[in-house]
C-alpha atoms as a PDB file:
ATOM      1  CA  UNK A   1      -5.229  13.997   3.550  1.00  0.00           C
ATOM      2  CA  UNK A   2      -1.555  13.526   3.884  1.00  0.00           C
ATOM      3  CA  UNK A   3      -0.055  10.635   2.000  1.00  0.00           C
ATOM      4  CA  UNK A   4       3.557   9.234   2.860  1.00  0.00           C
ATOM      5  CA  UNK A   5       3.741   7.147  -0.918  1.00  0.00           C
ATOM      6  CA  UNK A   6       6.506   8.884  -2.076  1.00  0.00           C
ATOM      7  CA  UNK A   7       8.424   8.303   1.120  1.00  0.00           C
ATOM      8  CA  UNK A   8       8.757   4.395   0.570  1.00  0.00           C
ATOM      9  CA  UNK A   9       9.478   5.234  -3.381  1.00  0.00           C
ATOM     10  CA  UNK A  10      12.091   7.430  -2.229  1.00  0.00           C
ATOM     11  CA  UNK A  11      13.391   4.999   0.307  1.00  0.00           C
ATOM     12  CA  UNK A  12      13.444   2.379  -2.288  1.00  0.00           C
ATOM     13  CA  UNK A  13      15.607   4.434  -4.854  1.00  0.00           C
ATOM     14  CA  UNK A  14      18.018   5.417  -2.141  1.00  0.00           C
ATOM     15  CA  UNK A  15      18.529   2.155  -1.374  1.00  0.00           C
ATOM     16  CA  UNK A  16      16.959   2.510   2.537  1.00  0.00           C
ATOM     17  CA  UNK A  17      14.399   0.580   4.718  1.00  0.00           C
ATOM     18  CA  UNK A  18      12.841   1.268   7.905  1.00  0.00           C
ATOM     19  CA  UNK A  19      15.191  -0.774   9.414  1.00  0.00           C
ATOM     20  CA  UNK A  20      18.545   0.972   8.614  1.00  0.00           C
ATOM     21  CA  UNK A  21      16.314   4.498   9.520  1.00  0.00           C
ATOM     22  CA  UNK A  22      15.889   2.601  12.704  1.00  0.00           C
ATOM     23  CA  UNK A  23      19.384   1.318  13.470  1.00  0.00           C
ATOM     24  CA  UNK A  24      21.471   3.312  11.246  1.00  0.00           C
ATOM     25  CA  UNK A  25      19.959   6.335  11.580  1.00  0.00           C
ATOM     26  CA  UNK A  26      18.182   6.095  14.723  1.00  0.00           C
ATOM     27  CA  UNK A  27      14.360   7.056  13.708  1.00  0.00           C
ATOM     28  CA  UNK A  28      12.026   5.993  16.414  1.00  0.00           C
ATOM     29  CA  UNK A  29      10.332   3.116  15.690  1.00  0.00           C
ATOM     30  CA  UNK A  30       7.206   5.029  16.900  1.00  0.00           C
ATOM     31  CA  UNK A  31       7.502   7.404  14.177  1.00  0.00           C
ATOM     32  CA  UNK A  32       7.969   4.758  11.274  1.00  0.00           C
ATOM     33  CA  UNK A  33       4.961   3.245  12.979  1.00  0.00           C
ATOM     34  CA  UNK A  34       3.112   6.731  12.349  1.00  0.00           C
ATOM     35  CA  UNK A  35       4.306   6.594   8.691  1.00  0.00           C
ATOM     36  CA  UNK A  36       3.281   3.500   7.720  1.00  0.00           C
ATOM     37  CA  UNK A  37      -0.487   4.379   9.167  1.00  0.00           C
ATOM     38  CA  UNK A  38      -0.679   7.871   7.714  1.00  0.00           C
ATOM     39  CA  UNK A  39      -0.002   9.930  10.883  1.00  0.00           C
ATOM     40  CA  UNK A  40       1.314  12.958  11.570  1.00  0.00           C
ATOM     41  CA  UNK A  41       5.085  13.358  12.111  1.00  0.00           C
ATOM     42  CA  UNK A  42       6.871  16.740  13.188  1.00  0.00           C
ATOM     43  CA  UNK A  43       8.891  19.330  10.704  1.00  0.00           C
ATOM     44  CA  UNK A  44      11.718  17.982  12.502  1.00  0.00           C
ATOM     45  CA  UNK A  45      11.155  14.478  11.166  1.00  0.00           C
ATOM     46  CA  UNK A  46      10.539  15.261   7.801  1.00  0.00           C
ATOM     47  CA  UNK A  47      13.742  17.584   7.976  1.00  0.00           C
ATOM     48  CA  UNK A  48      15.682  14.802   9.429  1.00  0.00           C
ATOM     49  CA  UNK A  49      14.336  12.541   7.129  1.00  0.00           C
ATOM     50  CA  UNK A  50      14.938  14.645   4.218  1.00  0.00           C
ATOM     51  CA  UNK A  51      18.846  15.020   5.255  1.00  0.00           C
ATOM     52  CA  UNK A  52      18.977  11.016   5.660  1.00  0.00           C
ATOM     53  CA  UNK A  53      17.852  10.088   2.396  1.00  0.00           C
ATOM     54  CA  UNK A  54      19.245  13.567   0.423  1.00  0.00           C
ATOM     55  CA  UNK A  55      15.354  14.601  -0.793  1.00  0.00           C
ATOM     56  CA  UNK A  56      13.160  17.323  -0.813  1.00  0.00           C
ATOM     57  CA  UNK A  57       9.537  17.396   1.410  1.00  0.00           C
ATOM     58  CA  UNK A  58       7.878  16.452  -1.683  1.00  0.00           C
ATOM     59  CA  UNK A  59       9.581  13.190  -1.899  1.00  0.00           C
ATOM     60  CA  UNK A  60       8.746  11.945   1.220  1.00  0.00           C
ATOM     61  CA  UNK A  61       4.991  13.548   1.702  1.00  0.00           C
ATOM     62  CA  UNK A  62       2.070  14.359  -0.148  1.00  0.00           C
ATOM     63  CA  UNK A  63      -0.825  16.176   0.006  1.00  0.00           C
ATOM     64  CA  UNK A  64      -3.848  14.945  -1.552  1.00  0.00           C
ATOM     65  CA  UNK A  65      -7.176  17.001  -1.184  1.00  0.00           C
ATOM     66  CA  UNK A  66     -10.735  15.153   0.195  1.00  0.00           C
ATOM     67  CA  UNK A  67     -13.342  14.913  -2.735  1.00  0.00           C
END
């Protein structure tokens, strides 16, 4: 299961929200939608969203194994 926790710590620290990765930035809204239900999202995303907000993968996703 794929778990997108350390995403909104990380946006916290860097001082972003999904609005300024909206407007700012220019994140589809469909795609924060996707984060916020713990969808998919492309390589491409999580580059672009590691270049945004300066991080590595691991501080935007997580991977958390099924019991």
């Amino acid at each position: 299961m794929i778990s997108y926790d350390p995403l909104w710590k990380t946006m916290e620290r860097k001082g972003e929200t999904t609005y300024t990765l909206i407007n700012k930035h220019g994140i589809n809204p469909r795609t924060i939608n996707n984060l916020k239900h713990g969808k998919s999202i492309t390589l491409y995303t999580l580059e672009r969203l590691c270049t945004i907000l300066d991080c590595q993968a691991e501080d935007i996703v997580l991977f958390v194994p099924e019991a």
